[in-house]
N, C-alpha and C. Protein backbone atom coordinates (compact mmCIF):
# COMPACT_ATOMS: atom_id res chain seq x y z
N UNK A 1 -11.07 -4.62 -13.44
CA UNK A 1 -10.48 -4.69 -12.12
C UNK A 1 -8.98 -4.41 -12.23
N UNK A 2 -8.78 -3.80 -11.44
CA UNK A 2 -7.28 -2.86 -10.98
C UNK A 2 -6.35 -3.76 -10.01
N UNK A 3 -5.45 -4.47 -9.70
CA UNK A 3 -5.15 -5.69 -8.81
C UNK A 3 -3.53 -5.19 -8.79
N UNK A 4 -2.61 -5.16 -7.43
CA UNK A 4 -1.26 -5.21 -7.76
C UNK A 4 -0.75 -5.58 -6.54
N UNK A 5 0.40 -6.07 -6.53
CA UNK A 5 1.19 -6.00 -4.90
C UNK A 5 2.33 -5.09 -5.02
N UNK A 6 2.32 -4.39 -4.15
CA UNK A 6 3.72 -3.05 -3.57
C UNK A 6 4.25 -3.56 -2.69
N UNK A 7 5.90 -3.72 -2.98
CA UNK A 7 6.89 -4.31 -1.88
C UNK A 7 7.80 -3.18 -1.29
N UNK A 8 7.44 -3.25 -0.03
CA UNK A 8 8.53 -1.86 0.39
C UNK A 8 8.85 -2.32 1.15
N UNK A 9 10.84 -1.78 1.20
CA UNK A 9 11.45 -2.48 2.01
C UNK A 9 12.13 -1.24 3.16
N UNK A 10 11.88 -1.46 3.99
CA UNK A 10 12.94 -0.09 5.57
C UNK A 10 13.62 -1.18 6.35
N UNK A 11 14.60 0.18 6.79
CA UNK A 11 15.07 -0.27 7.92
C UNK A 11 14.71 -0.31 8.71
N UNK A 12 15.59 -1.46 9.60
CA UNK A 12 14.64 -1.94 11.29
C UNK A 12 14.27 -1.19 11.76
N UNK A 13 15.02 0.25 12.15
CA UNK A 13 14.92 1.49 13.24
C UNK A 13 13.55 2.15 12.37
N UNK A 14 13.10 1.57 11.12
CA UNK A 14 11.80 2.32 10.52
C UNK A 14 10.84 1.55 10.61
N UNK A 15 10.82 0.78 10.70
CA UNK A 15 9.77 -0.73 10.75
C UNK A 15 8.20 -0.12 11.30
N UNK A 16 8.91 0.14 12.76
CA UNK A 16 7.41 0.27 13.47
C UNK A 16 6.72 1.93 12.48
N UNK A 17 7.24 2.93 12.27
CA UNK A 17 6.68 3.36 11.97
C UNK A 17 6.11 3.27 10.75
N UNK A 18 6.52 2.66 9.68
CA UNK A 18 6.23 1.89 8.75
C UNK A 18 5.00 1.59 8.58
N UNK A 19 4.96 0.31 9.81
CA UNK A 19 3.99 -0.50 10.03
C UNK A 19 2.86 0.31 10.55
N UNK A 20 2.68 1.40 11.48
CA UNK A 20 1.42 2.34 11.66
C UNK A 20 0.59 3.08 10.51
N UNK A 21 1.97 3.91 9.74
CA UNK A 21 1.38 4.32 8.65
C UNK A 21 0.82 3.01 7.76
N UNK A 22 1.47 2.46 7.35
CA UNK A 22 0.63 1.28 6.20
C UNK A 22 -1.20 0.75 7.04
N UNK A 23 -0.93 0.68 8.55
CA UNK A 23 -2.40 0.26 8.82
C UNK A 23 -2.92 1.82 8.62
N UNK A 24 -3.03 2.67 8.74
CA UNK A 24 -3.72 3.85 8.58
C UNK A 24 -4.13 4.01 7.16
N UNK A 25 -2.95 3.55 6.46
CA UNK A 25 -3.20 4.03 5.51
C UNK A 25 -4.64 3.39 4.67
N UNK A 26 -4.25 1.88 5.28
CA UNK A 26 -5.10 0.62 5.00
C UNK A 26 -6.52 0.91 5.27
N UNK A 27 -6.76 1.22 6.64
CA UNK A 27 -8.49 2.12 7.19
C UNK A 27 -8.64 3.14 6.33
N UNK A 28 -8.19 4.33 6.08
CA UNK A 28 -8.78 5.04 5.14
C UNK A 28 -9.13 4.66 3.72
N UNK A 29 -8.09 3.77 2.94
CA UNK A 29 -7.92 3.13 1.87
C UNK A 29 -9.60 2.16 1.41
N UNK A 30 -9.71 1.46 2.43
CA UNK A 30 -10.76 0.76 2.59
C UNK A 30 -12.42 1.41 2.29
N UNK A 31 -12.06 2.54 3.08
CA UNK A 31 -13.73 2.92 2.55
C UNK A 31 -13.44 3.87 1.27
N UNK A 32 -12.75 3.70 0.40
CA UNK A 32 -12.94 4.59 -0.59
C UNK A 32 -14.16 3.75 -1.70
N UNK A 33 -14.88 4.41 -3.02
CA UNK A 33 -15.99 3.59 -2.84
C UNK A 33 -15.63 2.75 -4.26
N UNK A 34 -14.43 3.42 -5.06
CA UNK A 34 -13.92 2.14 -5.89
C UNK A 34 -12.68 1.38 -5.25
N UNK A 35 -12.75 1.22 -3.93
CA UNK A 35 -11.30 -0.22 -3.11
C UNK A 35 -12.21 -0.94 -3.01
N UNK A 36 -11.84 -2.31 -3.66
CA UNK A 36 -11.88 -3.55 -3.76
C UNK A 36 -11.83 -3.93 -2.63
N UNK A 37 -10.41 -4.16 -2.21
CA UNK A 37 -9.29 -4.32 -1.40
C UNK A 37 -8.11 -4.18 -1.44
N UNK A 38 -7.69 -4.00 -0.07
CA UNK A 38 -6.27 -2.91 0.18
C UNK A 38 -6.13 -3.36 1.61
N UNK A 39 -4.81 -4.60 1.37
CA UNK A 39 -4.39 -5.39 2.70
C UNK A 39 -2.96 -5.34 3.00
N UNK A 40 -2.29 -4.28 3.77
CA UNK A 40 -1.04 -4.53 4.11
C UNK A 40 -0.90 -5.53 4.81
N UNK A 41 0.71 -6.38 4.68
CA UNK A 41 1.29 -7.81 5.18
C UNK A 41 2.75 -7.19 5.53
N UNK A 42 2.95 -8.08 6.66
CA UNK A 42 4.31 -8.09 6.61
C UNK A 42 4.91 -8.84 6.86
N UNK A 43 6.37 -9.52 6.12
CA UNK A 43 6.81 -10.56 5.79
C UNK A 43 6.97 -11.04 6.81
N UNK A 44 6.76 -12.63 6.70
CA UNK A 44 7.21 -13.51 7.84
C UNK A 44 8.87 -13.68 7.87
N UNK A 45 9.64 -13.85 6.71
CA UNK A 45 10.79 -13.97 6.78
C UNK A 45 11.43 -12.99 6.96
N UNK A 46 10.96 -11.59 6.68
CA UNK A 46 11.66 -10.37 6.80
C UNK A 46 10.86 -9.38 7.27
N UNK A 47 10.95 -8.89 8.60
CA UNK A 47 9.84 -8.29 9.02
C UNK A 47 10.05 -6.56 8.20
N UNK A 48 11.13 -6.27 8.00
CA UNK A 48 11.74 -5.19 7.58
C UNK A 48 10.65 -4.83 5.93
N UNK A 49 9.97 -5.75 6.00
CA UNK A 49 9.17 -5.40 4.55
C UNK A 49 7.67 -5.76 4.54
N UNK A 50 7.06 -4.95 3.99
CA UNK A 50 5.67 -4.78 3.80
C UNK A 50 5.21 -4.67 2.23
N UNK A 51 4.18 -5.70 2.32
CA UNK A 51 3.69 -6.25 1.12
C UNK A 51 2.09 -5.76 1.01
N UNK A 52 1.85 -4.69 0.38
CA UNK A 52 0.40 -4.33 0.24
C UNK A 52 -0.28 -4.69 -1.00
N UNK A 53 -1.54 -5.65 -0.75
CA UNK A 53 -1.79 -6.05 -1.92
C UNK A 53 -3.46 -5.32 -2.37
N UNK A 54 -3.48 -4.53 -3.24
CA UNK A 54 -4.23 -3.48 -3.70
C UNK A 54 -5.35 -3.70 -5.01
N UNK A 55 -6.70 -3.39 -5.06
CA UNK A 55 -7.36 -4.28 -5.44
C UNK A 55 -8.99 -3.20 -5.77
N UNK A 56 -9.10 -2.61 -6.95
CA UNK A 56 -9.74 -1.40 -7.41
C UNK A 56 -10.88 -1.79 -8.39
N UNK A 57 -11.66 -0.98 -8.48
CA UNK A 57 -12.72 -1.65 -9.73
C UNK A 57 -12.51 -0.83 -11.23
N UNK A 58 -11.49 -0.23 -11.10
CA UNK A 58 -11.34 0.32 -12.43
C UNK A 58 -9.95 1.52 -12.01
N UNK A 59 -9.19 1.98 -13.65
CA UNK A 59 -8.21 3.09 -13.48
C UNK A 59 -8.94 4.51 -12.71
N UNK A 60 -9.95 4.80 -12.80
CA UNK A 60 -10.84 5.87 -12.20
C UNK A 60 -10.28 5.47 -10.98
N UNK A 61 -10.68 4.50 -10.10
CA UNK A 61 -10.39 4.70 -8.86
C UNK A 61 -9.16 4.60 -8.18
N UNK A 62 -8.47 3.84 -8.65
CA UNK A 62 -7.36 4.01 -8.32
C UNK A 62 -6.40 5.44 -8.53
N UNK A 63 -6.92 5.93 -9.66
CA UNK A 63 -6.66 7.47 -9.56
C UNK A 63 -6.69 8.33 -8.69
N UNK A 64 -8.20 7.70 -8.41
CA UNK A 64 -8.75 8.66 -6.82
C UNK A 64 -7.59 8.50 -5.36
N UNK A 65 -7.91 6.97 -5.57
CA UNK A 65 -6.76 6.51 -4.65
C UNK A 65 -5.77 7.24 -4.33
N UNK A 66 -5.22 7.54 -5.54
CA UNK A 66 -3.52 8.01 -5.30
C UNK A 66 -3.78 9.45 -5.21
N UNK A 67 -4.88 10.20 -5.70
CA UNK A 67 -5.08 11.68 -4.99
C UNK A 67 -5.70 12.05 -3.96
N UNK A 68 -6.06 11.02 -3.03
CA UNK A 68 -6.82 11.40 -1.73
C UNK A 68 -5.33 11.88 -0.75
N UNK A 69 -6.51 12.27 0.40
CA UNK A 69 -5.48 13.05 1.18
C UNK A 69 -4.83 12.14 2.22
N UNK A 70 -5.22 11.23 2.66
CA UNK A 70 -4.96 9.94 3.44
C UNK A 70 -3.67 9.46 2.14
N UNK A 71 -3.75 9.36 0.82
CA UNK A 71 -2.23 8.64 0.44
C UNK A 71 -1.13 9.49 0.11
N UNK A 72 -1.64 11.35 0.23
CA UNK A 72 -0.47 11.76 0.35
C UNK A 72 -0.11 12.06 1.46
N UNK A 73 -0.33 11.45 2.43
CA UNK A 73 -0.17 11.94 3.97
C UNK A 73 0.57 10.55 4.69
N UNK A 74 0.15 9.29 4.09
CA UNK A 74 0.80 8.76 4.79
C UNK A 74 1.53 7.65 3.98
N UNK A 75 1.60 7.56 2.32
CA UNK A 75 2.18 6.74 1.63
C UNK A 75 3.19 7.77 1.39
N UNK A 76 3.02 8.87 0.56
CA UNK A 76 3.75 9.91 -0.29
C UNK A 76 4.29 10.51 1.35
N UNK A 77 3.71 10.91 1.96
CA UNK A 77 4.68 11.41 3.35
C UNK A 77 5.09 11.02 4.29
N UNK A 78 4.27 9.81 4.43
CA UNK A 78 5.15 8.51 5.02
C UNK A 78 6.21 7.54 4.55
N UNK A 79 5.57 6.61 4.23
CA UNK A 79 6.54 5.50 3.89
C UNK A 79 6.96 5.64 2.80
N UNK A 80 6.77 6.68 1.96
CA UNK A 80 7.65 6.77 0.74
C UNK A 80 9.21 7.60 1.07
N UNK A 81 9.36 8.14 2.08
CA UNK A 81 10.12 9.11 2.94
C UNK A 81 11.14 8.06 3.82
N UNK A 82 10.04 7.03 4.35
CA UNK A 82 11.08 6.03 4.90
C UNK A 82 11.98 4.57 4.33
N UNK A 83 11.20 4.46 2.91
CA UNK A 83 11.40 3.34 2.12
C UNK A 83 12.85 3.29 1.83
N UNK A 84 13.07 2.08 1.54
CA UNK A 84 14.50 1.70 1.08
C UNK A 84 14.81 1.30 -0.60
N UNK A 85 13.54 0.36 -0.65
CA UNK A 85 13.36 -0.13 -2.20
C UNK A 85 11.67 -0.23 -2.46
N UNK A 86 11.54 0.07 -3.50
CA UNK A 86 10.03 -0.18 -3.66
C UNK A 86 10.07 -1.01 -4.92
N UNK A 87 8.83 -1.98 -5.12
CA UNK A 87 8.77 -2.62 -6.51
C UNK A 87 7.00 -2.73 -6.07
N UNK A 88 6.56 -2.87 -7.62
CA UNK A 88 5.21 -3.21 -8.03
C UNK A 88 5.49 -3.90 -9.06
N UNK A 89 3.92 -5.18 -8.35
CA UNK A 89 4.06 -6.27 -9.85
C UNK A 89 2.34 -5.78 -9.92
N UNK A 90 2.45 -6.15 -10.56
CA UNK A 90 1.13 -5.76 -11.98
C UNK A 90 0.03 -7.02 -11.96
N UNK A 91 -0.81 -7.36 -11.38
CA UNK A 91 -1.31 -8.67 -11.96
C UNK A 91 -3.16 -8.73 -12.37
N UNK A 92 -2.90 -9.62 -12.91
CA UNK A 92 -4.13 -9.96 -14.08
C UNK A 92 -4.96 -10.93 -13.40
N UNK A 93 -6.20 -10.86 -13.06
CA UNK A 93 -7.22 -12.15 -12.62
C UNK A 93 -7.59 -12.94 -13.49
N UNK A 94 -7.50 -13.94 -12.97
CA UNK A 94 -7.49 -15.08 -13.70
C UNK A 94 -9.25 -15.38 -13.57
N UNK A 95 -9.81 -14.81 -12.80
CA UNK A 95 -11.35 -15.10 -12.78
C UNK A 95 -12.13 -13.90 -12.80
């Protein structure tokens, strides 16, 4: 299992669009047939940031992931276009 959270941070005047692309991105993301799960959030304390937490059954799919046409259309040509800071943490299941 493939598991991580992506923190991206925009500005206010980017927010909303932000926030469309990440749910779009989220519906297509979803039926791919190695996503786990793939849940954009956005902060309660800072609405200016979106926390997607991403969730694969192996490096195969997540591969796929990142070459479908839905994530270069609206991660890679969206919100990677509008981002301010990006970070990924890496994490390990504990079960």
């Amino acid at each position: 299992m493939v598991s991580f959270l992506v923190r991206l941070k925009f500005a206010q005047e980017d927010r909303a669009d932000a926030v469309e692309a990440a749910r779009r991105l989220a519906e297509a993301s979803r039926k791919e047939p190695g996503c786990v799960s793939y849940v954009p959030h956005q902060c309660e304390e800072d609405m200016d940031t979106i926390l997607i937490y991403e969730q694969y059954v192996d490096e195969k799919a997540l591969q796929a992931h990142r070459e479908s046409a839905h994530f270069k259309k609206y991660a890679v040509g969206g919100l990677y276009q509008r981002m301010r800071e990006r970070a990924v943490e890496n994490l390990i299941a504990l079960i």
